[in-house]
N, C-alpha and C. Protein backbone atom coordinates (compact mmCIF):
# COMPACT_ATOMS: atom_id res chain seq x y z
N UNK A 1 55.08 103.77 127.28
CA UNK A 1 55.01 104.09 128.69
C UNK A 1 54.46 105.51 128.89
N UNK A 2 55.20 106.61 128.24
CA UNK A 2 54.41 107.76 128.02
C UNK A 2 52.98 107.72 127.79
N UNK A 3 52.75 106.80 127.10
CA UNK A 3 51.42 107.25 126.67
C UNK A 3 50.12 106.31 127.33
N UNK A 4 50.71 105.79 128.33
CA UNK A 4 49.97 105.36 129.78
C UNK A 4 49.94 105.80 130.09
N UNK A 5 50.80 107.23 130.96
CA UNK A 5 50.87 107.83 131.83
C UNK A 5 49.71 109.13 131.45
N UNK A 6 49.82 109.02 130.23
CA UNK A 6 49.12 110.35 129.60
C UNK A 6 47.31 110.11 129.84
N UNK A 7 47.37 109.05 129.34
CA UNK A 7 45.97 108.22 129.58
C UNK A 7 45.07 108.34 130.78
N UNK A 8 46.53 107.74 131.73
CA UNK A 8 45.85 107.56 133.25
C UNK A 8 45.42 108.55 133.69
N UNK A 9 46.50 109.84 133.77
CA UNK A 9 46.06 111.40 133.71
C UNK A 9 44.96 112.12 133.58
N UNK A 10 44.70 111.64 132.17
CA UNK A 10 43.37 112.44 131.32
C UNK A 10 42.22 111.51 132.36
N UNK A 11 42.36 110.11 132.48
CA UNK A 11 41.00 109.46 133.37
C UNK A 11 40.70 110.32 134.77
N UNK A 12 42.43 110.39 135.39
CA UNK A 12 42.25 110.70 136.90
C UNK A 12 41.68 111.92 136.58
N UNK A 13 41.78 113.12 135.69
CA UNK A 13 40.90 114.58 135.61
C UNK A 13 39.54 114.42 135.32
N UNK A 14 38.89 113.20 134.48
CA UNK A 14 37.56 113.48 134.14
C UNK A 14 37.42 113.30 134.76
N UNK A 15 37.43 112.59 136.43
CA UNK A 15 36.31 112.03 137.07
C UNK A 15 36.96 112.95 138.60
N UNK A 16 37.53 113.90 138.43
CA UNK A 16 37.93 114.80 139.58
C UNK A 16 37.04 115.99 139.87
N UNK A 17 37.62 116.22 141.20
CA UNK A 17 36.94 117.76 141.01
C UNK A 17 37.04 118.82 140.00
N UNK A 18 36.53 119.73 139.80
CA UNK A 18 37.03 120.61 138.69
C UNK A 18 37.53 121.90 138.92
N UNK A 19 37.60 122.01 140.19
CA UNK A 19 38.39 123.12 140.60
C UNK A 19 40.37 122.18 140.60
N UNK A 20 40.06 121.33 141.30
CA UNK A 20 41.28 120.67 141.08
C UNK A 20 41.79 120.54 140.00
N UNK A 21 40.86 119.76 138.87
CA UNK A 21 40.95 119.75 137.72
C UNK A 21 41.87 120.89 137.18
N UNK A 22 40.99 122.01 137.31
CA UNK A 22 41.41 123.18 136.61
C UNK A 22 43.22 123.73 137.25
N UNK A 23 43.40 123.66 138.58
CA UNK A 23 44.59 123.87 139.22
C UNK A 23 45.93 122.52 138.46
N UNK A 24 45.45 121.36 138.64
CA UNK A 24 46.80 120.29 137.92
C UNK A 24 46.73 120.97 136.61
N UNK A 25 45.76 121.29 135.85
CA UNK A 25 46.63 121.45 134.09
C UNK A 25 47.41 123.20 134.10
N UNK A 26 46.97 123.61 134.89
CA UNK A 26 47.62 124.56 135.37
C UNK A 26 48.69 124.57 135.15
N UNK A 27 49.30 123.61 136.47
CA UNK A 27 50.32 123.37 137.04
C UNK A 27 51.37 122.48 135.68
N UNK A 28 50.52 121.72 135.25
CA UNK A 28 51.04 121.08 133.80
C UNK A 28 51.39 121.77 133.06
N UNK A 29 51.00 122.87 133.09
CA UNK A 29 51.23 123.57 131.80
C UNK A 29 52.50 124.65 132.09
N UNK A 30 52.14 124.95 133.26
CA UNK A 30 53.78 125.73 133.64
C UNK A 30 54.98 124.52 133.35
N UNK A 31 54.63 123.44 133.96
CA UNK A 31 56.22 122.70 133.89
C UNK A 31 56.29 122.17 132.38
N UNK A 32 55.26 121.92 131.56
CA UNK A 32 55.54 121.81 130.24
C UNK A 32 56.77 123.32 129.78
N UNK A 33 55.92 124.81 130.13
CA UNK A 33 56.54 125.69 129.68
C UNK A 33 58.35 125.87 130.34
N UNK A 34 58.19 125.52 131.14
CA UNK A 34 59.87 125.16 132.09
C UNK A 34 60.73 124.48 131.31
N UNK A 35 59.68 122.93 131.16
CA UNK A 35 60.70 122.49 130.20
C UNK A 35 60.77 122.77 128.50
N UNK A 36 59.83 123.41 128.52
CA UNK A 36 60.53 124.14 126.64
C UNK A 36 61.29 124.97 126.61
N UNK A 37 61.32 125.91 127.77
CA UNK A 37 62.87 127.22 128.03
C UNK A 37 64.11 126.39 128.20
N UNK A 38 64.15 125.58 128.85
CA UNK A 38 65.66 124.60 129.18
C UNK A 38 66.45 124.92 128.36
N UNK A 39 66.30 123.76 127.06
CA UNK A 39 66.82 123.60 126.26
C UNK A 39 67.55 124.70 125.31
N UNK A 40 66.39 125.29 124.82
CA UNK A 40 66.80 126.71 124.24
C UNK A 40 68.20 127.83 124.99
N UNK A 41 67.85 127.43 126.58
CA UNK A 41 69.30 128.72 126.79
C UNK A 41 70.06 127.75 127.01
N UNK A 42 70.27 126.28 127.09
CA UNK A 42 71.87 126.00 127.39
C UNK A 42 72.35 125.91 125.85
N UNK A 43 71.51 125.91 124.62
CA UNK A 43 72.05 125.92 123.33
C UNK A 43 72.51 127.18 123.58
N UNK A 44 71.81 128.28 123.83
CA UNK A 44 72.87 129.76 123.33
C UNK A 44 73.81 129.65 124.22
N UNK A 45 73.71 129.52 125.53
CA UNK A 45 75.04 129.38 126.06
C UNK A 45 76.19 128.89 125.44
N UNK A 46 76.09 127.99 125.00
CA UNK A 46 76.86 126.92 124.34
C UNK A 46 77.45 127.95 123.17
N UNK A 47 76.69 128.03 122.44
CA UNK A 47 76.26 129.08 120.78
C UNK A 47 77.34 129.90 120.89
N UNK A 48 77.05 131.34 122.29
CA UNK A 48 77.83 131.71 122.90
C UNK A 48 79.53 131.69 123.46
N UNK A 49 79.51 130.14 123.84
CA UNK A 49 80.90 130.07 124.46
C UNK A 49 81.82 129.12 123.17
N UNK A 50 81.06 129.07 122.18
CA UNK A 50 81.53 128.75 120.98
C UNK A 50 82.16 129.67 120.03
N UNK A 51 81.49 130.98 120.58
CA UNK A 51 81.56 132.18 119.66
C UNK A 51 82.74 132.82 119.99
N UNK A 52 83.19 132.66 121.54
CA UNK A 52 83.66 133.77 121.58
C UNK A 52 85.19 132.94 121.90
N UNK A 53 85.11 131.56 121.85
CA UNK A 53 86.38 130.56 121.81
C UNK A 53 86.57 131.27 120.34
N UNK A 54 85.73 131.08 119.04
CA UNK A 54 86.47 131.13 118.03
C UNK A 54 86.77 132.17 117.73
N UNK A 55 86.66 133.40 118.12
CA UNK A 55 87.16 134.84 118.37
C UNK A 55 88.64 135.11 119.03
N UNK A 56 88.89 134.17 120.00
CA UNK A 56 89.15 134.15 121.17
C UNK A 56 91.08 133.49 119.92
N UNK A 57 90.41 132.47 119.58
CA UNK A 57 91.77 131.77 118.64
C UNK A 57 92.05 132.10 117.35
N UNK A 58 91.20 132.97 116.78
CA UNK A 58 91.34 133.19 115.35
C UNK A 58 92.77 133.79 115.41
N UNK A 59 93.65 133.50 114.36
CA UNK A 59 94.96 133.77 113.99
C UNK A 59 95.83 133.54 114.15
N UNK A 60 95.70 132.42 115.22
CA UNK A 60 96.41 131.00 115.92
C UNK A 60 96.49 129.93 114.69
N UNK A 61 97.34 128.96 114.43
CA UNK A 61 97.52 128.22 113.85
C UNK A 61 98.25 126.98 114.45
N UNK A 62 98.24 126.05 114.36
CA UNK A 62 98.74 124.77 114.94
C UNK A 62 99.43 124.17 114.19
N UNK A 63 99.68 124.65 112.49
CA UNK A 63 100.85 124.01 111.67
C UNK A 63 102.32 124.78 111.46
């Protein structure tokens, strides 16, 4: 399915304007870059609130 969509894409740009052209991969390319930051800060967040839980309990024991 992706890789229809990718297809249809690349057709609808060759046969577009090229000022347009040039503005959608643009625009593609920011929300590509959007979504490669995501991921990365809710891991450190996470990383983070992992770190400072086990800081947070060290010397605690449950036996």
């Amino acid at each position: 399915m992706r890789n229809l969509i990718i297809a249809a894409l690349v057709l609808f740009l060759l046969y577009t304007n090229s000022t347009f052209r040039s503005y959608t991969i643009e625009g593609l390319q920011s929300i590509t870059n959007f979504i490669k930051e995501l991921p990365k800060e809710k891991v450190e967040e996470k990383n983070k609130e992992i770190e400072e839980n086990i800081e947070d309990e060290s010397g605690y024991s449950t036996y």
